[in-house]
Protein backbone atom coordinates (compact mmCIF):
# COMPACT_ATOMS: atom_id res chain seq x y z
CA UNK A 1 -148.18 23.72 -147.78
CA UNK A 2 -148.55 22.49 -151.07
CA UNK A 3 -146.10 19.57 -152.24
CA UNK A 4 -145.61 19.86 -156.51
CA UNK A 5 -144.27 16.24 -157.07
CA UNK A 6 -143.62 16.08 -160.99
CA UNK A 7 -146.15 14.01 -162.59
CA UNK A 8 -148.12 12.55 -159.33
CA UNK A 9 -150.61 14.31 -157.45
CA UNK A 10 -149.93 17.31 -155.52
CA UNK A 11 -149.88 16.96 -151.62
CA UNK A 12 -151.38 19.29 -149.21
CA UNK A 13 -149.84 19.37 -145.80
CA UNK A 14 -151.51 21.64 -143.33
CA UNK A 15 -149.72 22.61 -140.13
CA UNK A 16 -149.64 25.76 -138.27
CA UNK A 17 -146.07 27.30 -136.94
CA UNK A 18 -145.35 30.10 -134.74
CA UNK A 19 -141.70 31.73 -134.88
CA UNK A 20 -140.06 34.05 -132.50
CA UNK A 21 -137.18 36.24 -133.67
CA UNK A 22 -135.18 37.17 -130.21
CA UNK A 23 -133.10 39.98 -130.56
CA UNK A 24 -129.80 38.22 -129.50
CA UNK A 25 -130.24 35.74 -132.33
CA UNK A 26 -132.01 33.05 -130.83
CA UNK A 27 -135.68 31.32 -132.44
CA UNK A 28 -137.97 29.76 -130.72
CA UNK A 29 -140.38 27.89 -132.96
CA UNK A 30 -143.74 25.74 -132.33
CA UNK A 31 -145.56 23.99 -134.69
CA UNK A 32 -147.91 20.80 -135.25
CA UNK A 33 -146.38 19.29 -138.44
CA UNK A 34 -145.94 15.53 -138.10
CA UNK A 35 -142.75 16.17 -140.18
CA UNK A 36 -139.30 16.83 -138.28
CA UNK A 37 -136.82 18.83 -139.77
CA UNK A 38 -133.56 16.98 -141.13
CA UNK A 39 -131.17 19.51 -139.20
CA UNK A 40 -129.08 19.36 -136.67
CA UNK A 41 -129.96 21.44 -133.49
CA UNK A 42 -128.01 24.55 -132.14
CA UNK A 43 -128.02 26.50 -129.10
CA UNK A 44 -129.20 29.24 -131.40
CA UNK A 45 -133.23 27.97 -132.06
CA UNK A 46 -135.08 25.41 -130.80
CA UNK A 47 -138.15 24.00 -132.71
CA UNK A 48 -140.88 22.07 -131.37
CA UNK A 49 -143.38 19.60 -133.51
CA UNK A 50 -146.57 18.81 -131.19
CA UNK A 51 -148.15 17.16 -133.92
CA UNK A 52 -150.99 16.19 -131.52
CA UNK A 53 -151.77 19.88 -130.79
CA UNK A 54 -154.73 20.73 -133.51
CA UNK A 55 -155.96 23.29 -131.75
CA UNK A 56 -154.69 27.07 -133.19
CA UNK A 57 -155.49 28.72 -129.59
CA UNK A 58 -153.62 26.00 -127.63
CA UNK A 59 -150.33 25.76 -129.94
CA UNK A 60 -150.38 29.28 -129.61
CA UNK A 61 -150.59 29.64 -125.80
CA UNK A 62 -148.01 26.56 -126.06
CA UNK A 63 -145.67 28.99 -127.99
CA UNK A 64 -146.21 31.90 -125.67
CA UNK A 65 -145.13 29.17 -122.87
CA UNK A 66 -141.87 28.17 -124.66
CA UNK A 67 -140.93 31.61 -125.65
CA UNK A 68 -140.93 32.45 -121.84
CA UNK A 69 -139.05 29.61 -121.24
CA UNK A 70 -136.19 29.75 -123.63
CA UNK A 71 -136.10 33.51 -124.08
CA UNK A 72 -137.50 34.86 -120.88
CA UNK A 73 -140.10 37.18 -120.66
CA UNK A 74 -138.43 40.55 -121.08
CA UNK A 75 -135.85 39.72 -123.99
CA UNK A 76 -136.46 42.11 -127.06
CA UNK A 77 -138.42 40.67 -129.76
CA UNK A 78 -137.55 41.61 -133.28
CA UNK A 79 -140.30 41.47 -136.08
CA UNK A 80 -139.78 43.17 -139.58
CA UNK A 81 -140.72 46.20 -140.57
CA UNK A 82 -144.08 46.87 -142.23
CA UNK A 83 -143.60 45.26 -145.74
CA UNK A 84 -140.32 43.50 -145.59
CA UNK A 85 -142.09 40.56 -143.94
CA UNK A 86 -140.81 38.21 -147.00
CA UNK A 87 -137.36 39.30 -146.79
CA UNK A 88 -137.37 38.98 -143.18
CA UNK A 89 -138.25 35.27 -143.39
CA UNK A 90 -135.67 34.55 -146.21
CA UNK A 91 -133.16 35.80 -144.28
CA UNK A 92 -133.97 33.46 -141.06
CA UNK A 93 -134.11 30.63 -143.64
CA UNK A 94 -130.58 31.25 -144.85
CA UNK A 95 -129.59 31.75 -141.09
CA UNK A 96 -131.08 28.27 -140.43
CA UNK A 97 -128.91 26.75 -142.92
CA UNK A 98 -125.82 29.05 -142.50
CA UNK A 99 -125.82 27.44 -138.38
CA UNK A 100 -125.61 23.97 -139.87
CA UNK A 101 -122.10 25.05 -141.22
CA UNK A 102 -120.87 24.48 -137.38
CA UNK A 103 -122.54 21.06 -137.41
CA UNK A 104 -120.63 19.42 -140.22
CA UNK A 105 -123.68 19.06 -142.19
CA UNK A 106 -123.42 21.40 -144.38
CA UNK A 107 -120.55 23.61 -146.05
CA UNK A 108 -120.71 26.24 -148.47
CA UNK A 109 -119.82 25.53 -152.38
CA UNK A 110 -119.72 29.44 -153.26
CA UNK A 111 -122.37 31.77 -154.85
CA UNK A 112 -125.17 31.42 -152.22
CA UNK A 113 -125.06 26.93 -152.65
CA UNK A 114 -124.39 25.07 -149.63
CA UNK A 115 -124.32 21.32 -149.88
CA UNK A 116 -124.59 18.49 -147.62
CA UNK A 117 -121.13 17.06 -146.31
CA UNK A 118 -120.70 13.54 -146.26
CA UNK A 119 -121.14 13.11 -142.89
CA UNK A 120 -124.26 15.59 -143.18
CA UNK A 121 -126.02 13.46 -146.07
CA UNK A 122 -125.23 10.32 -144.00
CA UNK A 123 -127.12 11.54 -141.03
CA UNK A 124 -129.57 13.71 -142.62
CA UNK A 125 -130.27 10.31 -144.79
CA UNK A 126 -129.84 8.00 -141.28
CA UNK A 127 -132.55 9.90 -139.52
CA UNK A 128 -135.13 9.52 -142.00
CA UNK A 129 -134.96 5.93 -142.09
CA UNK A 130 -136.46 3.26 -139.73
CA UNK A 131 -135.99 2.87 -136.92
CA UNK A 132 -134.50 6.41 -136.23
CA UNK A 133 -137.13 8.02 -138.14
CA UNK A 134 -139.68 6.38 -135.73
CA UNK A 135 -137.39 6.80 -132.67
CA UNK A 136 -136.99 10.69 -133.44
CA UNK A 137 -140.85 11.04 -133.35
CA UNK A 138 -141.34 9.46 -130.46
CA UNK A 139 -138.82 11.11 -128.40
CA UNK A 140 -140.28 14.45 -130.11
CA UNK A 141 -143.70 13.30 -128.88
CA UNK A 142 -142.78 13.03 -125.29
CA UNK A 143 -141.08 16.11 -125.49
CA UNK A 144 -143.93 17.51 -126.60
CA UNK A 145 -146.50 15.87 -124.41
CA UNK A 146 -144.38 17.33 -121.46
CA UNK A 147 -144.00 20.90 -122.59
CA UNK A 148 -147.75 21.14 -123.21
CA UNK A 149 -148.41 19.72 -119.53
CA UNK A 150 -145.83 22.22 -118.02
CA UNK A 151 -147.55 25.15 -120.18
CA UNK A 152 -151.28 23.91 -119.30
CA UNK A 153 -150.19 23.65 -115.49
CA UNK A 154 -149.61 27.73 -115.23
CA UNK A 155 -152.19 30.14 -115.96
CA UNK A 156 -152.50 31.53 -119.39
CA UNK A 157 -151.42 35.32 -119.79
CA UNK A 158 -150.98 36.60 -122.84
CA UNK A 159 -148.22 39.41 -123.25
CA UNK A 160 -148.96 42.60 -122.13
CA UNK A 161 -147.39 46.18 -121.96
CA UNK A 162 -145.34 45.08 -125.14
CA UNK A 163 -142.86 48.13 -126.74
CA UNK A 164 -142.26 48.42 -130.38
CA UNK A 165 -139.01 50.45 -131.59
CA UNK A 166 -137.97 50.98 -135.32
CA UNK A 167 -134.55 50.63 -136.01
CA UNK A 168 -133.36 51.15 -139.88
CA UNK A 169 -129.80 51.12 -139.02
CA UNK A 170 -129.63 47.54 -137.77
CA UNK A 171 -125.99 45.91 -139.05
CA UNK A 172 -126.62 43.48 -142.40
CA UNK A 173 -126.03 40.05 -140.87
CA UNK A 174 -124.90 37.38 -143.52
CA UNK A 175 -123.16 39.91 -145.70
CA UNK A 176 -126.13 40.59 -147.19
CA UNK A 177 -128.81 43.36 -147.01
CA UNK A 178 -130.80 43.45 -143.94
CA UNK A 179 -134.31 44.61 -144.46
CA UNK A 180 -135.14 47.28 -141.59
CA UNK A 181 -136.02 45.71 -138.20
CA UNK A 182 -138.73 46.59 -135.46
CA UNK A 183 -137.30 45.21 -131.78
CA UNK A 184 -140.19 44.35 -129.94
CA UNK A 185 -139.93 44.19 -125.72
């Protein structure tokens, strides 16, 4: 990920992320940023950052672990049809900021811009700062340090015997246009 700051020098982060789209709604995502995400979290996804987890394979297998897990292994997976990937992804972004409504972080302002509520900016703002910034990492850490023992302690299988239906007449969700979906079980 590239970083365009203005005037200074661009910054390149590099981090790998997996994302799991489970058909009743619910993400499951992995990745090794050493960033953590400024939103609250919801029943509906839960994210993981094992920034000590370099290793492609591993984060992967860690993913496959956690999907399990939170999903179980026989809940339909959805993926987008062939060449909607993009508007696939958009639409989970929005999602990810349309849950935050619940929180009290954000709230919508009309024509597609939601904004920060006060309380929202305060803690968005709180948990970037020190000590909480440092605090959150840690406790992320150890959370991830104990997922990837749990994971490592069973043996590694990757899926098998995996079904793939097309399904153009999914509902929009959002009120907007839903790209055509492939549920994967």
């Amino acid at each position: 990920m590239i970083n365009r700051n203005g005037d200074r020098p661009n910054q390149a982060k590099r981090y790998v992320e997996f994302l799991t789209r489970v058909h009743d709604g619910v993400s499951v995502t992995t990745n090794n940023s050493k960033e953590l995400g400024a939103f609250k979290k919801t029943a509906a996804s839960d994210t993981l950052s094992a920034q000590h987890v370099p290793d492609v394979a591993h984060l992967y297998r860690l993913h496959l672990w956690r999907e399990t897990q939170i999903a179980g292994a026989t809940a339909p997976r959805v993926l987008p049809a062939p060449g909607n990937e993009m508007p696939w992804f958009a639409e989970l972004f929005e999602e990810s900021i349309k849950r935050q409504l619940d929180t009290g972080y954000l709230m919508f302002a009309g024509d597609g811009v939601y904004l920060p509520t006060v309380q929202g900016a305060y803690r968005m703002t709180w948990n970037e700062l020190p000590p909480m910034k440092s605090l959150r990492r840690s406790s992320e850490d150890k959370r991830a340090e104990a997922q990837v023992r749990q994971a490592s302690s069973v043996p590694f299988t990757p899926p098998t015997n995996v079904k793939v239906i097309t399904t153009t007449d999914a509902p929009p969700r959002g009120g907007g246009q839903t790209p055509p979906m492939r549920k994967v079980a």
